[in-house]
PDB file of N, CA and C in Angstrom:
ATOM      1  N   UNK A   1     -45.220-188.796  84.215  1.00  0.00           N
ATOM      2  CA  UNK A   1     -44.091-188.422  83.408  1.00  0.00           C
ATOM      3  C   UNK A   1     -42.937-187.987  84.310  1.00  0.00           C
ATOM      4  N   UNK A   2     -41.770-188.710  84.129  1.00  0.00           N
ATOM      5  CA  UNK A   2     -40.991-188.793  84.853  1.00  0.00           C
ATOM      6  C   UNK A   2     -39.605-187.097  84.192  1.00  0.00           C
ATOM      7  N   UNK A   3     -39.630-186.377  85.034  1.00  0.00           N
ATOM      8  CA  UNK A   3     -38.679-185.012  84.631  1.00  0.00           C
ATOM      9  C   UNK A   3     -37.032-185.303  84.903  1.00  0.00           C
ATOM     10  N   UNK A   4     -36.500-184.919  83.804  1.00  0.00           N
ATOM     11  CA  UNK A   4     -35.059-185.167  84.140  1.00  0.00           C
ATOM     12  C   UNK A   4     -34.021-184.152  83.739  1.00  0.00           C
ATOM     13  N   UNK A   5     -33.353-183.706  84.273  1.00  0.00           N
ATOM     14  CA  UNK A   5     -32.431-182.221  84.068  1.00  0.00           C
ATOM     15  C   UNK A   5     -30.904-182.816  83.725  1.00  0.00           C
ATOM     16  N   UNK A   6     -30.449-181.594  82.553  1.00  0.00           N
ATOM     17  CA  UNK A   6     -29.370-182.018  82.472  1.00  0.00           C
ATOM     18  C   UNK A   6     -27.953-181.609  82.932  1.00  0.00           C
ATOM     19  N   UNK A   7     -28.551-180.723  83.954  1.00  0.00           N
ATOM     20  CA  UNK A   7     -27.526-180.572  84.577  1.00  0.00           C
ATOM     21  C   UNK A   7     -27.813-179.491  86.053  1.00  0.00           C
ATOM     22  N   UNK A   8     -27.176-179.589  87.051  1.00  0.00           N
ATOM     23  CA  UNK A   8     -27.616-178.783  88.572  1.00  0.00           C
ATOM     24  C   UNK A   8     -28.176-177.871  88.061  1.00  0.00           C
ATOM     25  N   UNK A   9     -27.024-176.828  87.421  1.00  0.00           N
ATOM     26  CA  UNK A   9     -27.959-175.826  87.055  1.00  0.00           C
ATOM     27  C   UNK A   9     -29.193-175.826  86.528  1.00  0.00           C
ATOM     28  N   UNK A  10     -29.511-176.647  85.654  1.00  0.00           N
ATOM     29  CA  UNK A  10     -31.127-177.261  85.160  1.00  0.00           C
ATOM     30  C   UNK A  10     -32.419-176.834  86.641  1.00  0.00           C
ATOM     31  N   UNK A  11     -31.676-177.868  87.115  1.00  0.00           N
ATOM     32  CA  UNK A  11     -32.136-178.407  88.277  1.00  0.00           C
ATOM     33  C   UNK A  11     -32.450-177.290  89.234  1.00  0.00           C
ATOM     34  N   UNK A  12     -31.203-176.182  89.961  1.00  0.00           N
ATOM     35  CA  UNK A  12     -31.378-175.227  90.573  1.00  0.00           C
ATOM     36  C   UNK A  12     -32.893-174.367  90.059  1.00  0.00           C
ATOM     37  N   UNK A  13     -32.676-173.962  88.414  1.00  0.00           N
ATOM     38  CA  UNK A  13     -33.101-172.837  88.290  1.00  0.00           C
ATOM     39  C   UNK A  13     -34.556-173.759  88.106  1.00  0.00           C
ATOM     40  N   UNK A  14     -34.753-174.808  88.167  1.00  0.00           N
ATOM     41  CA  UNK A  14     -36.180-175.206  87.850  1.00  0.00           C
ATOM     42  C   UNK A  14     -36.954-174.903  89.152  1.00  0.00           C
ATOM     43  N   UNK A  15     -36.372-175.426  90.725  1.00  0.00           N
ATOM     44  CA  UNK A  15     -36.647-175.080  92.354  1.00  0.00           C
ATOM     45  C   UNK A  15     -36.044-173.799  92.511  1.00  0.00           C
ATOM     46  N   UNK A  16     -35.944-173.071  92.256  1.00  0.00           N
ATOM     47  CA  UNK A  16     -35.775-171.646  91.806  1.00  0.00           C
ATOM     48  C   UNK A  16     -37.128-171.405  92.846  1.00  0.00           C
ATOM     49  N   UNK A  17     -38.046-171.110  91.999  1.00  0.00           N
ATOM     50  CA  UNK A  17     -39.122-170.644  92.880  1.00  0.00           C
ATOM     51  C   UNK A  17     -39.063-170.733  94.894  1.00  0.00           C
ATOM     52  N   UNK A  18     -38.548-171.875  94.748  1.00  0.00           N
ATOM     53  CA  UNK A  18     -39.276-172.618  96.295  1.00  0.00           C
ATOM     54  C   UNK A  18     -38.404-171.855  97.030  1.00  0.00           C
ATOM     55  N   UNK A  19     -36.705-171.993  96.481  1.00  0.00           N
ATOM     56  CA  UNK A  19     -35.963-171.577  96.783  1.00  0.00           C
ATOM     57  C   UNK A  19     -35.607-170.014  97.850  1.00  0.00           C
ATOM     58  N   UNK A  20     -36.658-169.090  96.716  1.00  0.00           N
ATOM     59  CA  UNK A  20     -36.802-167.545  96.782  1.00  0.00           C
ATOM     60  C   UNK A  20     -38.005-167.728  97.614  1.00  0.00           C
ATOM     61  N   UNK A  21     -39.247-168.676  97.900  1.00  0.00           N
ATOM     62  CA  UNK A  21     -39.879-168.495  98.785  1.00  0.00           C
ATOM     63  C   UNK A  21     -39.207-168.907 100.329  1.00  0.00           C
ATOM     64  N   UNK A  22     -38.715-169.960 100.375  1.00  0.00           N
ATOM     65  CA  UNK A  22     -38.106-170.175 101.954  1.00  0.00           C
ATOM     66  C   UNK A  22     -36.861-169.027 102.185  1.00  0.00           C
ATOM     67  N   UNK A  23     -36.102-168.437 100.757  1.00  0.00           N
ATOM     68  CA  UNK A  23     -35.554-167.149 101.752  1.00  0.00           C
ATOM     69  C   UNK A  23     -36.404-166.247 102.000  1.00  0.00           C
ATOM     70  N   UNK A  24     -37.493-165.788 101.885  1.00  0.00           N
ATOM     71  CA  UNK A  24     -38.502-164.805 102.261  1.00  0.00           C
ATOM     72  C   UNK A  24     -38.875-165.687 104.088  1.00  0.00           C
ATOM     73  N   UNK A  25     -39.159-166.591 103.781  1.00  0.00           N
ATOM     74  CA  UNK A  25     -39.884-167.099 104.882  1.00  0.00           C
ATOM     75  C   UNK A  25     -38.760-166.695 106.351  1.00  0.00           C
ATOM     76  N   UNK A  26     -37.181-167.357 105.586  1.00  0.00           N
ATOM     77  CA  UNK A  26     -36.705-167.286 106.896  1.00  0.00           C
ATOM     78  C   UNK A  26     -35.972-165.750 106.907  1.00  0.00           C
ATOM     79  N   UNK A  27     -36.177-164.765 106.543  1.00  0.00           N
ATOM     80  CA  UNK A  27     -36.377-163.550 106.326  1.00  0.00           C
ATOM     81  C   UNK A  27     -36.876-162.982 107.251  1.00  0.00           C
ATOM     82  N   UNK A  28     -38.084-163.432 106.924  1.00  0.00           N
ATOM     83  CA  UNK A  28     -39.650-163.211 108.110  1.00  0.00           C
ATOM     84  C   UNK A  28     -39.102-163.493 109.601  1.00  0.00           C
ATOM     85  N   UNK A  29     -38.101-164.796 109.650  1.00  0.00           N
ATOM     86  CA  UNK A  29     -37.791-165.383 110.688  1.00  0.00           C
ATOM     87  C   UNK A  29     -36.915-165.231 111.693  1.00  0.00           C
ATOM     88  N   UNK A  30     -36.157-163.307 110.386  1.00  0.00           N
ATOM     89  CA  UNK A  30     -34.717-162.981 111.138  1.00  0.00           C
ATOM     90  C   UNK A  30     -33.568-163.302 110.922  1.00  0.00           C
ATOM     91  N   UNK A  31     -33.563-164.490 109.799  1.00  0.00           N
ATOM     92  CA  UNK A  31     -32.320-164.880 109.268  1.00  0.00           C
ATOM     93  C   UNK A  31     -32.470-164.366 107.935  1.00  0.00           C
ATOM     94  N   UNK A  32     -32.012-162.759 108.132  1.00  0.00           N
ATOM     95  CA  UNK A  32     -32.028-161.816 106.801  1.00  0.00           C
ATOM     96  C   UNK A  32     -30.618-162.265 105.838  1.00  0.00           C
ATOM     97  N   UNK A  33     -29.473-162.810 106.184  1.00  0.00           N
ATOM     98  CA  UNK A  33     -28.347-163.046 105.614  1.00  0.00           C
ATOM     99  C   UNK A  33     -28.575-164.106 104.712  1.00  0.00           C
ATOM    100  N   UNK A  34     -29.551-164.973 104.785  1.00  0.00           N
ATOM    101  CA  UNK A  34     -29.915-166.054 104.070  1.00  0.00           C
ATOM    102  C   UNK A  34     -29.822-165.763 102.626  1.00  0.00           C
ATOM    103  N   UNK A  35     -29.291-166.231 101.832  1.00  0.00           N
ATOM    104  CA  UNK A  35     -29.902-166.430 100.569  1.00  0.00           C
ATOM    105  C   UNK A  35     -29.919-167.668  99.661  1.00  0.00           C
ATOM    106  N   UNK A  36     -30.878-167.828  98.386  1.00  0.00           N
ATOM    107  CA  UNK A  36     -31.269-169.025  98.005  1.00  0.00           C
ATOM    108  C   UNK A  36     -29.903-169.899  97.617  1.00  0.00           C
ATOM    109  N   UNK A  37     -28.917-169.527  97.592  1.00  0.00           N
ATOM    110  CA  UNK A  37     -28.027-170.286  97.086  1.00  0.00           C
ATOM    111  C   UNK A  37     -27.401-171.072  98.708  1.00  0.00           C
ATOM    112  N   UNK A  38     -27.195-170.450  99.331  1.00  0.00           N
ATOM    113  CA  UNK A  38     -27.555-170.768 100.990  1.00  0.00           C
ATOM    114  C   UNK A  38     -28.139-172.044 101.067  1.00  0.00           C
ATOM    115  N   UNK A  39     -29.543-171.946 100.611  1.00  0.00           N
ATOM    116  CA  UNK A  39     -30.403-173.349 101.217  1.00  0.00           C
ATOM    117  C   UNK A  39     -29.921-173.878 100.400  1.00  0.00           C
ATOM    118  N   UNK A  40     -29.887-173.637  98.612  1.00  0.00           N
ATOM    119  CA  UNK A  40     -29.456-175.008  97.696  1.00  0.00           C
ATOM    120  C   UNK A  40     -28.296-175.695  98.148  1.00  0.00           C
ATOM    121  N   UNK A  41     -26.876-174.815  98.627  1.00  0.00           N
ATOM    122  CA  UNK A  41     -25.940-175.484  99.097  1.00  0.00           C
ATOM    123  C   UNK A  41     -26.191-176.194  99.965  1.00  0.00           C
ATOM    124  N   UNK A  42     -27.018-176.501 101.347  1.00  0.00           N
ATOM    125  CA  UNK A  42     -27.271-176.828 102.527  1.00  0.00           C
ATOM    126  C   UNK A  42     -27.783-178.083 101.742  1.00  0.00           C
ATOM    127  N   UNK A  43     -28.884-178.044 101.167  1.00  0.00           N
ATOM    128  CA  UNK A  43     -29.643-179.245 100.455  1.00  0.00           C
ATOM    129  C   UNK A  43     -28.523-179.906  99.687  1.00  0.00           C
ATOM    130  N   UNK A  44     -28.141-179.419  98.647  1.00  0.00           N
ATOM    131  CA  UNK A  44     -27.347-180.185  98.017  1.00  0.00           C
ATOM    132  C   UNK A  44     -26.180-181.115  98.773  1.00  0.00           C
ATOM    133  N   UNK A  45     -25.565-180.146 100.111  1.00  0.00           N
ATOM    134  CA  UNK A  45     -24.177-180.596 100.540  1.00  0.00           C
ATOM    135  C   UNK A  45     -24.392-181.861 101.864  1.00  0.00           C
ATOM    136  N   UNK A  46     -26.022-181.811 102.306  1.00  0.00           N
ATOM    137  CA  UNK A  46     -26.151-182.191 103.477  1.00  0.00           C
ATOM    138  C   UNK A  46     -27.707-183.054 103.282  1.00  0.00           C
ATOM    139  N   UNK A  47     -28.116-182.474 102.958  1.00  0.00           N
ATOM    140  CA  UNK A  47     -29.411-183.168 103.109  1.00  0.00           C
ATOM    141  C   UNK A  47     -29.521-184.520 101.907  1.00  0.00           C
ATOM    142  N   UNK A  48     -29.255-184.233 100.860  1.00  0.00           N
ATOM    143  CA  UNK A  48     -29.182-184.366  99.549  1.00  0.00           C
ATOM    144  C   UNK A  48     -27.829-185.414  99.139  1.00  0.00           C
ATOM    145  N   UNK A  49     -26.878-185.141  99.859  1.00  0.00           N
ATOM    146  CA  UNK A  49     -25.808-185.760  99.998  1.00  0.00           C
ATOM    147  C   UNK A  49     -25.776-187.455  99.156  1.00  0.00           C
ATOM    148  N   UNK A  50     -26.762-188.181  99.742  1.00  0.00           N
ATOM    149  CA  UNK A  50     -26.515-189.751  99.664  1.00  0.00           C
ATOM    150  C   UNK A  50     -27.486-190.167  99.146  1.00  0.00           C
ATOM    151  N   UNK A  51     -28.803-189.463  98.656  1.00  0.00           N
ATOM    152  CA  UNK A  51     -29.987-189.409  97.768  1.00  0.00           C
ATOM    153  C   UNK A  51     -29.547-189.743  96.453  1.00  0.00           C
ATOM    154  N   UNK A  52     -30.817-190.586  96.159  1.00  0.00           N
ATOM    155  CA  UNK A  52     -30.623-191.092  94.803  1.00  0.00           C
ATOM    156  C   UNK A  52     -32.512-191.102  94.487  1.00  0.00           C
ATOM    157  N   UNK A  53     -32.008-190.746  92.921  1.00  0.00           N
ATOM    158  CA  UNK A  53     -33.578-190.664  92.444  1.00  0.00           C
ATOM    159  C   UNK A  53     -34.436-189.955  93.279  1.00  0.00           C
ATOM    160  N   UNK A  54     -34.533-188.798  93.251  1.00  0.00           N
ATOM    161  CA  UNK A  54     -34.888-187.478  94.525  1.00  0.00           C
ATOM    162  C   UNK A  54     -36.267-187.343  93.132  1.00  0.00           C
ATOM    163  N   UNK A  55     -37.257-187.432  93.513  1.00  0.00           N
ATOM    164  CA  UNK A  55     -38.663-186.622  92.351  1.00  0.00           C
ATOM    165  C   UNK A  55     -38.268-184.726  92.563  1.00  0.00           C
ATOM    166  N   UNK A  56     -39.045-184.653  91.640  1.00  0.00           N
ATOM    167  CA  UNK A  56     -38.993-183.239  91.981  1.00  0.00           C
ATOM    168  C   UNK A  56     -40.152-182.497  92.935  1.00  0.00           C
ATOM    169  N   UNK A  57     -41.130-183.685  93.160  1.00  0.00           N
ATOM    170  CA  UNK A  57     -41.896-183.298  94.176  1.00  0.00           C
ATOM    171  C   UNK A  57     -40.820-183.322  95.551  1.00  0.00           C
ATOM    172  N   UNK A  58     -39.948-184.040  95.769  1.00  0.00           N
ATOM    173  CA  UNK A  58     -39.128-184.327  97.012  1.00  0.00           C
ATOM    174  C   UNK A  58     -38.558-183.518  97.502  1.00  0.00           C
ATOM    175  N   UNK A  59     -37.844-182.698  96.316  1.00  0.00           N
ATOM    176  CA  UNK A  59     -37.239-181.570  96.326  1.00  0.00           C
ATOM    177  C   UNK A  59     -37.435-180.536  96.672  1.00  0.00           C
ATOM    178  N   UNK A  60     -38.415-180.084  95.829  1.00  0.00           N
ATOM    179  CA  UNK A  60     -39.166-179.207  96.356  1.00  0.00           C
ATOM    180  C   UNK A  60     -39.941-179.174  97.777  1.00  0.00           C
ATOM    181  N   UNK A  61     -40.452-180.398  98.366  1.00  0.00           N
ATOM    182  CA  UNK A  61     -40.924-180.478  99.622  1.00  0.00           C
ATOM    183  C   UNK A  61     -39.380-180.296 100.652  1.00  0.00           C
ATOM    184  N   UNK A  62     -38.367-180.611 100.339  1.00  0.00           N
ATOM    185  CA  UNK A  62     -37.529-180.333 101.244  1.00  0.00           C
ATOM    186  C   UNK A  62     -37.018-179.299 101.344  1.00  0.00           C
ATOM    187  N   UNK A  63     -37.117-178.270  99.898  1.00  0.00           N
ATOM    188  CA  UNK A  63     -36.804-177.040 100.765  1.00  0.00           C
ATOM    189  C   UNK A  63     -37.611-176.332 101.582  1.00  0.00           C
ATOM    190  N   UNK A  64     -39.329-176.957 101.331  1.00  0.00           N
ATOM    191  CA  UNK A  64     -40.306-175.817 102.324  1.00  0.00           C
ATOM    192  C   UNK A  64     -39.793-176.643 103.281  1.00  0.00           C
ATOM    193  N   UNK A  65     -39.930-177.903 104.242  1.00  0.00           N
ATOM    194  CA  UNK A  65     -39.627-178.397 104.750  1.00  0.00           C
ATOM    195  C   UNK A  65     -38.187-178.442 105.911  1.00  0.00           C
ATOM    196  N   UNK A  66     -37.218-178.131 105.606  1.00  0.00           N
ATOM    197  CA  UNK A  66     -36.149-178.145 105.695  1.00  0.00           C
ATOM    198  C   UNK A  66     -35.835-176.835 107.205  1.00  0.00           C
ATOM    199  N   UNK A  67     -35.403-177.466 107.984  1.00  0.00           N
ATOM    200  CA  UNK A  67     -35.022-176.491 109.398  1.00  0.00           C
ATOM    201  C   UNK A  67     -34.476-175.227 109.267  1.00  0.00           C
ATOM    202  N   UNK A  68     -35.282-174.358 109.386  1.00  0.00           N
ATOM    203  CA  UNK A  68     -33.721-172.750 109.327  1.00  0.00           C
ATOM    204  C   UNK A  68     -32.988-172.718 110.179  1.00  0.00           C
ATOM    205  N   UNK A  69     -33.012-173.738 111.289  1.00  0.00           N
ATOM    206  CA  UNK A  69     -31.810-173.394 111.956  1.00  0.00           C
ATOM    207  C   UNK A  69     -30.673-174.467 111.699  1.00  0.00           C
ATOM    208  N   UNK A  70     -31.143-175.063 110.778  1.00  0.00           N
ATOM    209  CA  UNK A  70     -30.006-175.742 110.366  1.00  0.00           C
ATOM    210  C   UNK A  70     -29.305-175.333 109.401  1.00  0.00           C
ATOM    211  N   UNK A  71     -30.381-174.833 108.405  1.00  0.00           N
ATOM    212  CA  UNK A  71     -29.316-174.332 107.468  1.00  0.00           C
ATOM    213  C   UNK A  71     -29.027-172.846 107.810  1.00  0.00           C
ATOM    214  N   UNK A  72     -29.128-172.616 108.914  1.00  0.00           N
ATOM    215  CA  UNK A  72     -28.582-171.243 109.420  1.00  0.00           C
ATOM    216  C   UNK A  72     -26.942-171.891 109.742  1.00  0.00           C
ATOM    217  N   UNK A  73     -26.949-173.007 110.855  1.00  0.00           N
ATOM    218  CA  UNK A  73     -25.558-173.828 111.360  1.00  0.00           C
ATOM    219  C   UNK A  73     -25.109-174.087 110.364  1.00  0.00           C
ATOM    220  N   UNK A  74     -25.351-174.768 109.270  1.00  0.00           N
ATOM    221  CA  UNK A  74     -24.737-175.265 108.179  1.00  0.00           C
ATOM    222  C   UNK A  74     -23.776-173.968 107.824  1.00  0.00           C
ATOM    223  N   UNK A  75     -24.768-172.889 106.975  1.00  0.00           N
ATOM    224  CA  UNK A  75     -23.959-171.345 106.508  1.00  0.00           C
ATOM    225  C   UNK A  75     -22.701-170.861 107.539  1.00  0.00           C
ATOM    226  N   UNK A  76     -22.539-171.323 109.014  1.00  0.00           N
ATOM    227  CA  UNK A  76     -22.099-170.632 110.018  1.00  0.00           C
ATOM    228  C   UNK A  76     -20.834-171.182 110.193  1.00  0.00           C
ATOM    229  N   UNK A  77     -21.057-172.912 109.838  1.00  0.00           N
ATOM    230  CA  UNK A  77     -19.748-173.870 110.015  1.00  0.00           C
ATOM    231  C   UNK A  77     -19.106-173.630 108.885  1.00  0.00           C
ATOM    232  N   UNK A  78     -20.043-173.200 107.877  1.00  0.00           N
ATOM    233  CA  UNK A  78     -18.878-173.220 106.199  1.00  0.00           C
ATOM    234  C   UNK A  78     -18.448-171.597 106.368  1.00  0.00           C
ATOM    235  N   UNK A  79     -18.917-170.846 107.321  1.00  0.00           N
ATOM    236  CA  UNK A  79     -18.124-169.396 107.321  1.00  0.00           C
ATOM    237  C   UNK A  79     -16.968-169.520 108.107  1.00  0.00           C
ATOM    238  N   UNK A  80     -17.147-170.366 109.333  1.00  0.00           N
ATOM    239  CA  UNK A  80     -16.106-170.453 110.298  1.00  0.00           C
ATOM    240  C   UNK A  80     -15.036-171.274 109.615  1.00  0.00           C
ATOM    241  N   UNK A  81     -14.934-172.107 108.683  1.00  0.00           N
ATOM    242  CA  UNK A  81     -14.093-173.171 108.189  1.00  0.00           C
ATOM    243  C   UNK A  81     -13.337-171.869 107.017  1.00  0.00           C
ATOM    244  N   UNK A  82     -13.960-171.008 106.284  1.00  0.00           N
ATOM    245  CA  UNK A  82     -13.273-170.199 105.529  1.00  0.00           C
ATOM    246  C   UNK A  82     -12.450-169.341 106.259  1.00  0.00           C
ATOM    247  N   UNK A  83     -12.893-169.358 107.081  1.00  0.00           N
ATOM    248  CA  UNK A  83     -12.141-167.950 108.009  1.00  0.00           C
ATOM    249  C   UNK A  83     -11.043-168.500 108.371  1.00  0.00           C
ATOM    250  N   UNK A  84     -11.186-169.671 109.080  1.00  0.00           N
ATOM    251  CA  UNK A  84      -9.991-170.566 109.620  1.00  0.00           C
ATOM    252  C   UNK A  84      -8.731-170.514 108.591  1.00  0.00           C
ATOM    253  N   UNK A  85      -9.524-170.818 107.228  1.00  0.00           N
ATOM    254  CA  UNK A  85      -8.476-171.137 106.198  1.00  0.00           C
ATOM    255  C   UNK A  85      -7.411-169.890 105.508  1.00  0.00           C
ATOM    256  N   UNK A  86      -8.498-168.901 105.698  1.00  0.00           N
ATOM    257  CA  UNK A  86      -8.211-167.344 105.396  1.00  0.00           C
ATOM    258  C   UNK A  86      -6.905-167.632 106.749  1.00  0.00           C
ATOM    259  N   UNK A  87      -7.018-167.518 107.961  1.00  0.00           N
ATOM    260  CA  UNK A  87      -6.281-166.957 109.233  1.00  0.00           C
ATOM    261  C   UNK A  87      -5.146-168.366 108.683  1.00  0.00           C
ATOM    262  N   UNK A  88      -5.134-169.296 108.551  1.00  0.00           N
ATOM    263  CA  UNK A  88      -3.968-170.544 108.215  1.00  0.00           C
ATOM    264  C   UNK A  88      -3.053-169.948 107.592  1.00  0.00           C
ATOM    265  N   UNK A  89      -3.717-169.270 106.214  1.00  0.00           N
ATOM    266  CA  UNK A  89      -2.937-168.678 105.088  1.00  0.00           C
ATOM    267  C   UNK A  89      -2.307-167.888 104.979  1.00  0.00           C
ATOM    268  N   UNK A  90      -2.436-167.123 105.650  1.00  0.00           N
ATOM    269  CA  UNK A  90      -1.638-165.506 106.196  1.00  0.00           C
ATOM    270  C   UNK A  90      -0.836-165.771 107.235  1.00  0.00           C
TER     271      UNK A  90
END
């Protein structure tokens, strides 16, 4: 049986779980700033990007899956790009 959401949010709060477990994990790991909306953005903006027909087994395997130090870089380039824009603006 094939699952289908009708919308991200659907979707978020269904990997919800996995979500709140890999921020614990990378927690554990020292990357306390992390949070689940963190990895969903990372997944959604980067990993997820050019995916089509993703199962929800996939999904879920990519967030246990998925590098913390990438989506540590990921969080770091989208802080440095705000800041930039913040310092442009003023």
């Amino acid at each position: 049986m094939e699952v289908e959401f009708q919308s991200l949010e659907e979707l978020y709060q269904r990997i919800r779980p996995a979500l709140h477990t890999k921020k614990v994990e990378m927690h554990r790991a020292g990357y306390i700033y992390i949070k689940e909306e963190d990895i969903w953005n990372y997944l959604k903006e980067v990993k997820w990007l050019h995916s089509k027909d993703l199962s929800l087994y996939q999904m879920v395997s990519d967030v246990f899956n998925s590098e913390d130090v990438k989506i540590d870089s990921y969080l770091k380039e989208k802080l440095n790009m705000r800041n930039r824009n913040l310092y442009f603006e003023n």
